[in-house]
N, C-alpha and C. Protein backbone atom coordinates (compact mmCIF):
# COMPACT_ATOMS: atom_id res chain seq x y z
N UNK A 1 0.85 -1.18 0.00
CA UNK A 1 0.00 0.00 0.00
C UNK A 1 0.89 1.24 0.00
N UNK A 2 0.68 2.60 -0.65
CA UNK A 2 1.27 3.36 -0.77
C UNK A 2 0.35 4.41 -0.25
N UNK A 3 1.44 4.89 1.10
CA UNK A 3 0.36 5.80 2.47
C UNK A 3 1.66 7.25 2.54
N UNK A 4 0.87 8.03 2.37
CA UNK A 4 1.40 9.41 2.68
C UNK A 4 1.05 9.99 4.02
N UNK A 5 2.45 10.34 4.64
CA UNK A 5 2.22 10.63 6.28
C UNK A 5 2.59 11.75 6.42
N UNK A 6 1.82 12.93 6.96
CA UNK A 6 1.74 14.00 6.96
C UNK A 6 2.08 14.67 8.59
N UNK A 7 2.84 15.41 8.96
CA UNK A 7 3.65 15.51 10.01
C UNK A 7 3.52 16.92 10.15
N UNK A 8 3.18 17.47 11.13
CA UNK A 8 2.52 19.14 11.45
C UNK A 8 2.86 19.40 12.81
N UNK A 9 4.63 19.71 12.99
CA UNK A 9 5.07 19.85 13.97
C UNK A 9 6.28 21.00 13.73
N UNK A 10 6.52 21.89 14.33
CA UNK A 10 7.61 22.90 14.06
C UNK A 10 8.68 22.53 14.26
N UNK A 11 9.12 21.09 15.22
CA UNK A 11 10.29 20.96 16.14
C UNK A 11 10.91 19.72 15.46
N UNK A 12 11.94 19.99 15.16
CA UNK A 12 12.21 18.27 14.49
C UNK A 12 12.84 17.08 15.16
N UNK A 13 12.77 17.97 16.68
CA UNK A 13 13.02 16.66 17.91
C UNK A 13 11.58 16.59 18.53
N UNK A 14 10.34 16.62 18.35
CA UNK A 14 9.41 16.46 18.65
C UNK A 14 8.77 15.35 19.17
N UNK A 15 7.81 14.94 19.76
CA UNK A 15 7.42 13.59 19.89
C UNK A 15 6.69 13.75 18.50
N UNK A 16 6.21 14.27 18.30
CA UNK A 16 5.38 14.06 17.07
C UNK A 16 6.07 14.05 15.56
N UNK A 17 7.32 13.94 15.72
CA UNK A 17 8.14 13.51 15.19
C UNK A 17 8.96 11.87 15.11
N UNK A 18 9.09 11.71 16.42
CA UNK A 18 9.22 10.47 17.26
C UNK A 18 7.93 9.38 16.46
N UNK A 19 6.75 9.90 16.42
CA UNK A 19 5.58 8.98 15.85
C UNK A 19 5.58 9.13 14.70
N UNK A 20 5.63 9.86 13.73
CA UNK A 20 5.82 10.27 12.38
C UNK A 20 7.01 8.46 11.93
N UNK A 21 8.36 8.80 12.89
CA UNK A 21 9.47 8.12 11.90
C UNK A 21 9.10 6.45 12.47
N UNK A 22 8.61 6.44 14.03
CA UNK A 22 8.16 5.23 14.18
C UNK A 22 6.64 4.44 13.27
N UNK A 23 6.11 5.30 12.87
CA UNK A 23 5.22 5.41 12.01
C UNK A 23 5.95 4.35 10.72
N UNK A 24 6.73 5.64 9.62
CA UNK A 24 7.39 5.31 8.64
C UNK A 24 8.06 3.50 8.72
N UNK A 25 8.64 3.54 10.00
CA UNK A 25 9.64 3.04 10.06
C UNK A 25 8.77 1.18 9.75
N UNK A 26 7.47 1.28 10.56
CA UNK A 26 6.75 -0.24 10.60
C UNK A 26 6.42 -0.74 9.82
N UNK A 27 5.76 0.74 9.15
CA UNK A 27 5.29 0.52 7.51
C UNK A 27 5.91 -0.30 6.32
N UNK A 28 7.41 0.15 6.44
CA UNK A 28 8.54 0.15 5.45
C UNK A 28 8.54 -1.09 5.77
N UNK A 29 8.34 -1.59 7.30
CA UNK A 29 8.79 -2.89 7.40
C UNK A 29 8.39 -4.06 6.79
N UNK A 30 6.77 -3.45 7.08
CA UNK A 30 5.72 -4.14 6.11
C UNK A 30 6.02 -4.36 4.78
N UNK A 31 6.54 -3.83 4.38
CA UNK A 31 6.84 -3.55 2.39
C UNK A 31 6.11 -2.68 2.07
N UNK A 32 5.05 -1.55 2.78
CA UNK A 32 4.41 -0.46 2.25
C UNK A 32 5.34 0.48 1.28
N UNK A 33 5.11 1.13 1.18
CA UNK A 33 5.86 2.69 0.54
C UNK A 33 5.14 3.76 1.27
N UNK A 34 6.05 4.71 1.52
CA UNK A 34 6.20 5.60 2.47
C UNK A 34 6.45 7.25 2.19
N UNK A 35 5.58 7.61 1.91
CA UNK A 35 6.17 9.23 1.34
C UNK A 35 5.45 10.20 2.65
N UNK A 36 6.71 10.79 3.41
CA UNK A 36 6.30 11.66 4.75
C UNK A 36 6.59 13.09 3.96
N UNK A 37 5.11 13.61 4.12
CA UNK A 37 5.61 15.07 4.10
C UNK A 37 5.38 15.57 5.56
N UNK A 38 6.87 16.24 5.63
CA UNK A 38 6.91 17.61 7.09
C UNK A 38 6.61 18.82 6.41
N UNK A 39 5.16 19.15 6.65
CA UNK A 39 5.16 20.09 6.45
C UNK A 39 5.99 21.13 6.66
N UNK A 40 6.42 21.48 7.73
CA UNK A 40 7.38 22.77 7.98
C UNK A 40 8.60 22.28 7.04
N UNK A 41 8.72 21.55 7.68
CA UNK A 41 10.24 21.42 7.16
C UNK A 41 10.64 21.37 5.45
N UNK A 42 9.19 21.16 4.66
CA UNK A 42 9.73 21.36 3.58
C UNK A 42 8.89 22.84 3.46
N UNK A 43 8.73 23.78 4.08
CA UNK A 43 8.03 25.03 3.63
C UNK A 43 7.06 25.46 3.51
N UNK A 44 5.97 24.68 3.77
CA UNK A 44 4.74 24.75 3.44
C UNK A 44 4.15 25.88 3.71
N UNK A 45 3.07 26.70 2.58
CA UNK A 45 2.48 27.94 3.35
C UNK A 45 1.34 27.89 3.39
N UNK A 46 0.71 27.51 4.67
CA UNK A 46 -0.62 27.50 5.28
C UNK A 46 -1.44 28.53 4.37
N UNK A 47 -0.81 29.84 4.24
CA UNK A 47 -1.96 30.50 3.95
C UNK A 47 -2.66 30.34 2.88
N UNK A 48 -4.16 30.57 2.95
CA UNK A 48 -4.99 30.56 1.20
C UNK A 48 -5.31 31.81 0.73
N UNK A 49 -4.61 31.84 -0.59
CA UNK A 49 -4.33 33.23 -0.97
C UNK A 49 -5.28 33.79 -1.76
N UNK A 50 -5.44 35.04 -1.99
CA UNK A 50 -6.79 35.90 -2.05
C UNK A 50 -7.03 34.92 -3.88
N UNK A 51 -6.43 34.89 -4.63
CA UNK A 51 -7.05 33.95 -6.02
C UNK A 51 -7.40 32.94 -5.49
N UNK A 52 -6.46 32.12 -4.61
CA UNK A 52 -7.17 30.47 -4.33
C UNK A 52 -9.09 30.77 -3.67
N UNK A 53 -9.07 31.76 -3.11
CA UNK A 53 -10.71 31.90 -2.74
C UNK A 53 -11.07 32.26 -3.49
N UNK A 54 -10.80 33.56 -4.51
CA UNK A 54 -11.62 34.27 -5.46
C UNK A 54 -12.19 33.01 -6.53
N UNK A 55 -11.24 31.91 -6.31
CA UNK A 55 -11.35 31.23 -7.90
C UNK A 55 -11.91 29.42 -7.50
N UNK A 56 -12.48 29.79 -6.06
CA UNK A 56 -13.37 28.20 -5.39
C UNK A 56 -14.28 27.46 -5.86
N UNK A 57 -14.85 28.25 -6.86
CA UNK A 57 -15.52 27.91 -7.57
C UNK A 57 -15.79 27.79 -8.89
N UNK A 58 -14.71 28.10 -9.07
CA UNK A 58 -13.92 27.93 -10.89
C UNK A 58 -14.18 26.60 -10.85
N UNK A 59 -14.03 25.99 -12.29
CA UNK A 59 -14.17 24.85 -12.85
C UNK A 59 -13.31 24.65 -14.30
N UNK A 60 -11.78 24.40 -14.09
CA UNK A 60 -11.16 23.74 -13.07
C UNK A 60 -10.86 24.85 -11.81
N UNK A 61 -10.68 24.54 -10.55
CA UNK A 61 -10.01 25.13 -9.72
C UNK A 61 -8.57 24.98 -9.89
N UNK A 62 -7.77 25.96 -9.44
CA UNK A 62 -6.37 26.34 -9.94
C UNK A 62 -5.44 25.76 -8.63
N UNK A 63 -4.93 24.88 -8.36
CA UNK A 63 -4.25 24.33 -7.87
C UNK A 63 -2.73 24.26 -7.79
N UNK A 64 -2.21 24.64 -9.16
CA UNK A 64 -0.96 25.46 -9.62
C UNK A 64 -0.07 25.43 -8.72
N UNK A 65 -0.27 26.45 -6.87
CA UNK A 65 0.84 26.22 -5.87
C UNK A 65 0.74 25.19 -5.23
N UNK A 66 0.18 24.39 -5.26
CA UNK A 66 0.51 23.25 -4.30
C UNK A 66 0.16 21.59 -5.01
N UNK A 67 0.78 21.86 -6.24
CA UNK A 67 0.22 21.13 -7.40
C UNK A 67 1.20 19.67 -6.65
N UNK A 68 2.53 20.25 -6.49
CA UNK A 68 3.19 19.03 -6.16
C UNK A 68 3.11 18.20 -5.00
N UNK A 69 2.34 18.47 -3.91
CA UNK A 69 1.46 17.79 -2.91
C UNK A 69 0.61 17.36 -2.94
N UNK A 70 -0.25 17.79 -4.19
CA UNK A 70 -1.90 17.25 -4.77
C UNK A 70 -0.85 15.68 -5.25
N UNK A 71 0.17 15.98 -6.21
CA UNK A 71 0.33 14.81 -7.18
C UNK A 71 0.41 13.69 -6.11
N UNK A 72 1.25 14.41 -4.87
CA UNK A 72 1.60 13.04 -3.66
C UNK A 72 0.18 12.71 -3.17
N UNK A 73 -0.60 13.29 -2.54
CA UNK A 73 -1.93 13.04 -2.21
C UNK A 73 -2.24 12.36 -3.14
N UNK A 74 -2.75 12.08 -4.49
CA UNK A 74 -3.40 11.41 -5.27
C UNK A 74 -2.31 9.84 -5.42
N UNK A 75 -1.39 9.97 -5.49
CA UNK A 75 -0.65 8.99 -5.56
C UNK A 75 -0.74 7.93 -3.86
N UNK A 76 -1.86 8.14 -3.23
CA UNK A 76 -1.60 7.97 -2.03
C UNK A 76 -2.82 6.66 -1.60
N UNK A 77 -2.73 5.92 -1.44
CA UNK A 77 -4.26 4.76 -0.96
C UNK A 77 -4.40 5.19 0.37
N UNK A 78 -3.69 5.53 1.11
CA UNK A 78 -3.86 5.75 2.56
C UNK A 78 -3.01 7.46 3.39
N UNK A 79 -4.06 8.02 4.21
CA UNK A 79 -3.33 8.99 4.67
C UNK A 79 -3.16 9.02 5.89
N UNK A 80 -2.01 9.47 6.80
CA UNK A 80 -2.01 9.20 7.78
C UNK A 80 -1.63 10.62 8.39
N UNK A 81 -2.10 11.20 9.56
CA UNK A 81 -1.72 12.90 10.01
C UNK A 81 -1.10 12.45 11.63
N UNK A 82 -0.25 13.23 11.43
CA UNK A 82 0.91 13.41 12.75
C UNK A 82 0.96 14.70 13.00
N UNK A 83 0.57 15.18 14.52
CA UNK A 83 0.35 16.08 14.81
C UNK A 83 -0.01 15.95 16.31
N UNK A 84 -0.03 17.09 17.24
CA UNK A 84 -0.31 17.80 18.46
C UNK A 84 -1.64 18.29 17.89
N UNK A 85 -2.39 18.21 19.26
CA UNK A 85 -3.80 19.35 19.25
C UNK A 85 -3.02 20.69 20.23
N UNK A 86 -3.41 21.54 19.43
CA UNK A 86 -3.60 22.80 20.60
C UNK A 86 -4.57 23.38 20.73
N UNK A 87 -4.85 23.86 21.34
CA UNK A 87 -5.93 24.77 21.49
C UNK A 87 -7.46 23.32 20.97
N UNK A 88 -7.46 22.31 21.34
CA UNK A 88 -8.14 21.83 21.00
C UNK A 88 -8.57 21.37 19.98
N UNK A 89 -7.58 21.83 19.01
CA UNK A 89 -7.42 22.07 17.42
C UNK A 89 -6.83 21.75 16.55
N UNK A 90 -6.60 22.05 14.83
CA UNK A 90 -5.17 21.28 14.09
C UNK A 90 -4.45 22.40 14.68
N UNK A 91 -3.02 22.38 14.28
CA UNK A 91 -1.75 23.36 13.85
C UNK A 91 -1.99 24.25 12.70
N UNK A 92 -1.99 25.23 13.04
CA UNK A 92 -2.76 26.47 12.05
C UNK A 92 -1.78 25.81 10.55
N UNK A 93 -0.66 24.69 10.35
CA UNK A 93 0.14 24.12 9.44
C UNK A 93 -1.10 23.74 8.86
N UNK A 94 -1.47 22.30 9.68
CA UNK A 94 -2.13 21.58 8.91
C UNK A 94 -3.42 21.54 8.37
N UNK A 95 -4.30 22.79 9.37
CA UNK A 95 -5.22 23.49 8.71
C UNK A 95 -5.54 24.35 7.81
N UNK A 96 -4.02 25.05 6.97
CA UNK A 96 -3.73 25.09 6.30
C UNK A 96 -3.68 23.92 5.11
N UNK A 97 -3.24 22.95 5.55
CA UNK A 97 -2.79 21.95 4.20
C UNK A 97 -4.64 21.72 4.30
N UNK A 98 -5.25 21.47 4.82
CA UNK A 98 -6.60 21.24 4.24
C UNK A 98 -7.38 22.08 3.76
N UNK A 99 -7.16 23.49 3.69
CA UNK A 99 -7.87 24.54 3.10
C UNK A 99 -6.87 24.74 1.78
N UNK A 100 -6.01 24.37 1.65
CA UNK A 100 -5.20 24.63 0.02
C UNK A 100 -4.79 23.32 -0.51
N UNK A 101 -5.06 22.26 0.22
CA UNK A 101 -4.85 20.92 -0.83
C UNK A 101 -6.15 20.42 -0.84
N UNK A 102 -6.71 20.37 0.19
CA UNK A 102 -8.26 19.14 -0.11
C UNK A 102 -9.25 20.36 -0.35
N UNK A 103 -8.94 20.65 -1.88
CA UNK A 103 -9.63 21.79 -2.79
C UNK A 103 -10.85 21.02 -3.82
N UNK A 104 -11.30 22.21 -4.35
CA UNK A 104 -12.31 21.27 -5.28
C UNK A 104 -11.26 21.05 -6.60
N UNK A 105 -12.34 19.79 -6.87
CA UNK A 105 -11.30 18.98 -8.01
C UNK A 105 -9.98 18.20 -7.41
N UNK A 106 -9.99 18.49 -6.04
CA UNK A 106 -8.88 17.33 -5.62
C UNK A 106 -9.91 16.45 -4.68
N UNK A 107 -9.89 17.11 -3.43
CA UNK A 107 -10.62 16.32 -2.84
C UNK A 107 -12.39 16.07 -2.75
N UNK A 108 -12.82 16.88 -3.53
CA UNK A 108 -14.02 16.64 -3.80
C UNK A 108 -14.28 17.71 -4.88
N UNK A 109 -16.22 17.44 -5.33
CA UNK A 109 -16.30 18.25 -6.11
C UNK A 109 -17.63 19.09 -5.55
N UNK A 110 -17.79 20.18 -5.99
CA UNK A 110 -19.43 21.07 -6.35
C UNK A 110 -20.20 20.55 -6.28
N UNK A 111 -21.21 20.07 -6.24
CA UNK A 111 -22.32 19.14 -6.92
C UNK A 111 -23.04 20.27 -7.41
N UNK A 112 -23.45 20.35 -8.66
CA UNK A 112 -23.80 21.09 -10.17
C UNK A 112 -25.12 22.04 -9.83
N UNK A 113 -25.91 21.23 -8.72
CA UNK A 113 -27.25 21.99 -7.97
C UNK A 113 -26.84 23.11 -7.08
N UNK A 114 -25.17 22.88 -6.64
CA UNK A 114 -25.35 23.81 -5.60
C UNK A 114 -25.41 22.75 -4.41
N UNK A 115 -25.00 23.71 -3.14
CA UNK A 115 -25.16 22.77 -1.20
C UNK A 115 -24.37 21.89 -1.67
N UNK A 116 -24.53 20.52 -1.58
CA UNK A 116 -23.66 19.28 -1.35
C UNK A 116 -22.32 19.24 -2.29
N UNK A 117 -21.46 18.43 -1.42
CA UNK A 117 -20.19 18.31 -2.27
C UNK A 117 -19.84 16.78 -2.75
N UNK A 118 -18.95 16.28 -3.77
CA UNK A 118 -19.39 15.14 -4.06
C UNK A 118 -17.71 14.33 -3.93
N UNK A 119 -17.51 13.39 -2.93
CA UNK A 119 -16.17 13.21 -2.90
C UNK A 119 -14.97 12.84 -3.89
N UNK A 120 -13.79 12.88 -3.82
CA UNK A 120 -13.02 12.86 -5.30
C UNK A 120 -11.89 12.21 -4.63
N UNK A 121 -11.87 11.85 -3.22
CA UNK A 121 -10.25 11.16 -3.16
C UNK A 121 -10.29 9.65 -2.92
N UNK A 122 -11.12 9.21 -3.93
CA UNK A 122 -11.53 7.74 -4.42
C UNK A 122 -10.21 6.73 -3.85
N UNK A 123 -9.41 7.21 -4.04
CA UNK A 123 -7.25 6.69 -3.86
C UNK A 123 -7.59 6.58 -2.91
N UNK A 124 -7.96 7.17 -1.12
CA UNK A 124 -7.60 7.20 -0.23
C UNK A 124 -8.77 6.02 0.29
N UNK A 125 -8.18 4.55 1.07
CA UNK A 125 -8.81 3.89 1.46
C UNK A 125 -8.88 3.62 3.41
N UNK A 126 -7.61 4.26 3.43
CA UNK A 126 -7.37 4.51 5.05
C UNK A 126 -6.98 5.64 5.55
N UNK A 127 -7.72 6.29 6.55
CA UNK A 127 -7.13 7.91 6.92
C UNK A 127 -7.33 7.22 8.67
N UNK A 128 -5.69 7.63 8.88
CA UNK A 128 -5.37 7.87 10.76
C UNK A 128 -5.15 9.18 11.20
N UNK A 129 -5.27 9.28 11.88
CA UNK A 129 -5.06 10.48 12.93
C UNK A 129 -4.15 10.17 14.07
N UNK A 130 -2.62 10.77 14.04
CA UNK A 130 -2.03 9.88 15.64
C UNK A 130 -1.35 11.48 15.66
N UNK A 131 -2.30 11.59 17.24
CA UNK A 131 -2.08 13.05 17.68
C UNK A 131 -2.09 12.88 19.09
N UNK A 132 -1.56 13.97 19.93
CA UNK A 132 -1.41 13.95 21.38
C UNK A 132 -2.29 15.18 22.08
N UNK A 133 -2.36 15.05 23.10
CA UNK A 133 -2.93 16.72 23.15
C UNK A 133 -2.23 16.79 24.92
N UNK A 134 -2.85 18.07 25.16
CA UNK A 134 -1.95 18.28 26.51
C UNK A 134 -3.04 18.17 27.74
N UNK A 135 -3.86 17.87 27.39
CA UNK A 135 -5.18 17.80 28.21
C UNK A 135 -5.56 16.25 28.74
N UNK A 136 -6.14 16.09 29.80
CA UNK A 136 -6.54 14.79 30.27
C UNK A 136 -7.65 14.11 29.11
N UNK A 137 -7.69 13.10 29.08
CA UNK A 137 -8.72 12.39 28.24
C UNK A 137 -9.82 12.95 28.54
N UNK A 138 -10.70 12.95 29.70
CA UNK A 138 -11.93 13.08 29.95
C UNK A 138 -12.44 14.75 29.68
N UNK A 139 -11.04 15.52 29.68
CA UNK A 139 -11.21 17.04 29.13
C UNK A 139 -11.85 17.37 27.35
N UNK A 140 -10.97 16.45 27.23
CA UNK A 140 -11.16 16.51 25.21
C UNK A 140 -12.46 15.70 25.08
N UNK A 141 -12.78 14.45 26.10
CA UNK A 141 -13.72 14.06 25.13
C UNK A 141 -15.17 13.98 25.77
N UNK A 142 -15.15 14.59 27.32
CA UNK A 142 -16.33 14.79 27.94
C UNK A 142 -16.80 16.27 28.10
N UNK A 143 -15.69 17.02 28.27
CA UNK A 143 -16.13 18.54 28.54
C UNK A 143 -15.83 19.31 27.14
N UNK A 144 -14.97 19.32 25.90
CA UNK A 144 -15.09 19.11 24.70
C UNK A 144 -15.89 18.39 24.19
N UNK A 145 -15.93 17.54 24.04
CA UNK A 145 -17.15 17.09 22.69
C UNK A 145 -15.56 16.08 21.95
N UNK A 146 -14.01 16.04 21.89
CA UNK A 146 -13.59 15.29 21.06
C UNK A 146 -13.92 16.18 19.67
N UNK A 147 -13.49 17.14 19.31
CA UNK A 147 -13.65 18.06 18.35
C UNK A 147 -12.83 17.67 16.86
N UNK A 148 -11.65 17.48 17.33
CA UNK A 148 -10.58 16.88 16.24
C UNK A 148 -11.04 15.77 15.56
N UNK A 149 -11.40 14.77 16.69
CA UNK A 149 -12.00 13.24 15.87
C UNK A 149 -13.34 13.24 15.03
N UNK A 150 -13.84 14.86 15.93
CA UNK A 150 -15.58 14.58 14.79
C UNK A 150 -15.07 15.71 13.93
N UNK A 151 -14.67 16.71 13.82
CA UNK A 151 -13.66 17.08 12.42
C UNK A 151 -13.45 16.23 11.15
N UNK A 152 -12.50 15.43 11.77
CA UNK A 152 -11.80 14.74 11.07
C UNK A 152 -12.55 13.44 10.25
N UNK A 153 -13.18 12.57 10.60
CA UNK A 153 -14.11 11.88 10.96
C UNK A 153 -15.42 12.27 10.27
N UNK A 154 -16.50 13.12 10.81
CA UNK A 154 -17.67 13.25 10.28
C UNK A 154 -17.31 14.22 9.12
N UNK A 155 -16.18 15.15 9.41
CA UNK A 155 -16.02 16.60 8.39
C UNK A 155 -15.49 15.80 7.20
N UNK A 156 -13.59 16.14 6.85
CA UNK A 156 -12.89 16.00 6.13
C UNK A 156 -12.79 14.26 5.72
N UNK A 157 -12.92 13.35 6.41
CA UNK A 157 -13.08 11.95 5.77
C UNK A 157 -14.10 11.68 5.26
N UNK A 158 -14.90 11.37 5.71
CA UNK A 158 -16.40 11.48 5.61
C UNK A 158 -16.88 12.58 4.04
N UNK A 159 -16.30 13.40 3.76
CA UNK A 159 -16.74 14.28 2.80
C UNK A 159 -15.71 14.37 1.33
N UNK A 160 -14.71 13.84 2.17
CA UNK A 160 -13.63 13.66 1.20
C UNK A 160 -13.43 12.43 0.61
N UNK A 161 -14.00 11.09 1.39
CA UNK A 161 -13.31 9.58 0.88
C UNK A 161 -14.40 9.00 0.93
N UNK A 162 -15.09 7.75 0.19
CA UNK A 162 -16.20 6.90 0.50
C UNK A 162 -15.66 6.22 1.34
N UNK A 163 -16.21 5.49 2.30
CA UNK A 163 -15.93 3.88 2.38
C UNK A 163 -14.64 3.83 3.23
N UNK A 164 -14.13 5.30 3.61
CA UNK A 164 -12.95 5.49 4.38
C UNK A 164 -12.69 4.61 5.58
N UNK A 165 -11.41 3.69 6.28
CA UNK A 165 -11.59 3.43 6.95
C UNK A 165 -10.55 4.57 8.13
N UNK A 166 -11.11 4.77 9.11
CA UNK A 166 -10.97 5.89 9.84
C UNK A 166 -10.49 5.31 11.34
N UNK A 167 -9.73 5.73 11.62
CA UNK A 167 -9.01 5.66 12.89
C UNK A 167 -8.07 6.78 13.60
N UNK A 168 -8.39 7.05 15.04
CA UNK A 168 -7.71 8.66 15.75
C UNK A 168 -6.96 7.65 16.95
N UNK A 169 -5.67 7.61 17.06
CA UNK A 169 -4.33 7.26 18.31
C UNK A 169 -3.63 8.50 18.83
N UNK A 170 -4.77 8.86 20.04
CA UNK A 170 -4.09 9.63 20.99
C UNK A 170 -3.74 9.56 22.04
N UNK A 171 -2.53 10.61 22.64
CA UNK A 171 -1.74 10.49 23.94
C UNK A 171 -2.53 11.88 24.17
N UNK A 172 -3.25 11.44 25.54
CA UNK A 172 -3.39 12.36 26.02
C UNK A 172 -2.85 12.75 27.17
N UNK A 173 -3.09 14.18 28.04
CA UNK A 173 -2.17 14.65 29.04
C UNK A 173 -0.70 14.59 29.00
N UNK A 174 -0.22 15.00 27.61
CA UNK A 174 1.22 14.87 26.52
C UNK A 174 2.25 15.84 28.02
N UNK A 175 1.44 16.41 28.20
CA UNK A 175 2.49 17.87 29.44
C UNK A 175 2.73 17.20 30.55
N UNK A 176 2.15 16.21 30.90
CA UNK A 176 2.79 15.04 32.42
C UNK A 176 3.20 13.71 32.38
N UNK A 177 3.30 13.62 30.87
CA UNK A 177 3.26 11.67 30.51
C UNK A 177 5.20 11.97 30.92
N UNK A 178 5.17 10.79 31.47
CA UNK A 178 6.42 10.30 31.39
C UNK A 178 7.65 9.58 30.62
N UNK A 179 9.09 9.71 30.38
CA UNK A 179 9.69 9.39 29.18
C UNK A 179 8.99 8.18 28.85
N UNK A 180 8.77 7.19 29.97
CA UNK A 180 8.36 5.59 29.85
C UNK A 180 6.98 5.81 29.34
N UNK A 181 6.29 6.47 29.94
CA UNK A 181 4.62 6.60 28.76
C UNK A 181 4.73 6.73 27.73
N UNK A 182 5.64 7.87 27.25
CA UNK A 182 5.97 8.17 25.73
C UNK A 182 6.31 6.87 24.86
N UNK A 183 7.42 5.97 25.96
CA UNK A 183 8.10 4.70 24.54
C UNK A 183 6.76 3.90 24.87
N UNK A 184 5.97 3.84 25.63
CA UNK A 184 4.84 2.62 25.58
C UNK A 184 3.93 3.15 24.70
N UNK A 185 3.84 4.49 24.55
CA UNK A 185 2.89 4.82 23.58
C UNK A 185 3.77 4.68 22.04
N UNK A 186 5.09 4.66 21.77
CA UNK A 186 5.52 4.47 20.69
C UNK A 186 5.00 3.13 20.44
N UNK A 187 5.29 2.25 21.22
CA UNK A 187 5.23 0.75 20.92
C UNK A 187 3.78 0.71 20.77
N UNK A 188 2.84 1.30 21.32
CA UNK A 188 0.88 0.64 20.86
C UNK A 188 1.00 1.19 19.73
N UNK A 189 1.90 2.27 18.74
CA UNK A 189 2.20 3.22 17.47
C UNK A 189 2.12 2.17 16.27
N UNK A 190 3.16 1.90 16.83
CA UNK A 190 3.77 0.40 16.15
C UNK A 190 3.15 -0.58 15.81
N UNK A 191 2.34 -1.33 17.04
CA UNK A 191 1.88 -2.71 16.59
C UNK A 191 0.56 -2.53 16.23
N UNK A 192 -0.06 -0.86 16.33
CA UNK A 192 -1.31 -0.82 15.43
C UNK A 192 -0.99 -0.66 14.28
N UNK A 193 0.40 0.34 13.85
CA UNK A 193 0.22 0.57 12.03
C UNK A 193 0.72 -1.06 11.82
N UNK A 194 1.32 -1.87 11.90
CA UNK A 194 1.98 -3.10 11.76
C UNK A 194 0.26 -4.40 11.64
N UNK A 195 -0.73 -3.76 12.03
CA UNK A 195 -2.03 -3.81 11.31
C UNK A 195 -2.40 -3.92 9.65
N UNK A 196 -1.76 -2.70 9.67
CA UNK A 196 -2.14 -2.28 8.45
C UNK A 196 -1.58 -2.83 6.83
């Protein structure tokens, strides 16, 4: 399977870095193929620029700057996102990469009436989510609502992929876990993508 892992961390000693290469690393083991984009690290610019909105509804939509991440996305059966929540939230990075890559004509389309959109990333048969946040479990997902997973989940999979199979691996309370929590959470990293 050929899975593109998407990594939305500023720090390149990060834990979320740490899961990104332990990520890569199981995959490869598997015989998958492996294409990680770091966002930062190769440049990425979050922002969506005043044509990419003016022109949302063009047909084709103009895709032009970020043409060479569409080609990896499409080349991709499976996506996988590495990342921290802050603020309860993506990384203004990777919320970025979904407002200027999963565009119309990539990841979905118009539907011709108007309201509904009609999905287009047919390629993508598995989307993970392996994110940490700094908050106790019962914070994110009892006094939050779990915002990221129904995002991700009911929003962008759900609208973007049929038939998606969908899965979220989080560490939560990331600000008190201990070095030894961290490698036990590498290792459940592991023998879930080693699933796949």
């Amino acid at each position: 399977m050929r899975l593109l892992i998407v990594l939305a961390h500023p720090l390149a000693d990060s834990f979320a870095a740490s899961v990104a290469a332990t990520t890569k690393a199981a995959l490869e083991k598997n015989g998958h193929s492996v294409d990680l984009l770091d966002l930062y690290q190769e440049g990425f610019d979050p922002r969506l620029t005043e044509a990419e909105r003016r022109g949302y509804f063009d047909i084709p939509y103009d895709t032009t700057a970020v043409d060479g991440i569409v080609a990896r996305l499409r080349a991709a059966e499976g996506l996988i996102l590495v990342f921290p929540q802050w603020w309860f939230n993506f990384p203004a990075i990777l919320k970025g990469f979904f407002d200027r890559v999963f565009a119309p004509g990539v990841a979905f389309d118009h539907e011709q009436s108007g309201g509904r959109i009609v999905p287009r990333l047919t390629n993508i048969k598995l989307f993970w989510a392996l994110t940490t946040t700094g908050s106790p479990w019962w914070v994110v997902k009892l006094y939050m609502g779990n915002p990221v997973r129904r995002l991700l989940k009911r929003g962008i999979a759900a609208f973007c992929a049929k038939d998606v199979k969908f899965r979220m691996i989080s560490l939560h309370d990331m600000d008190r876990v201990t070095a030894k929590q961290r490698q036990a959470h590498l290792v459940r990293i592991e023998k879930a993508v080693e699933q796949i």
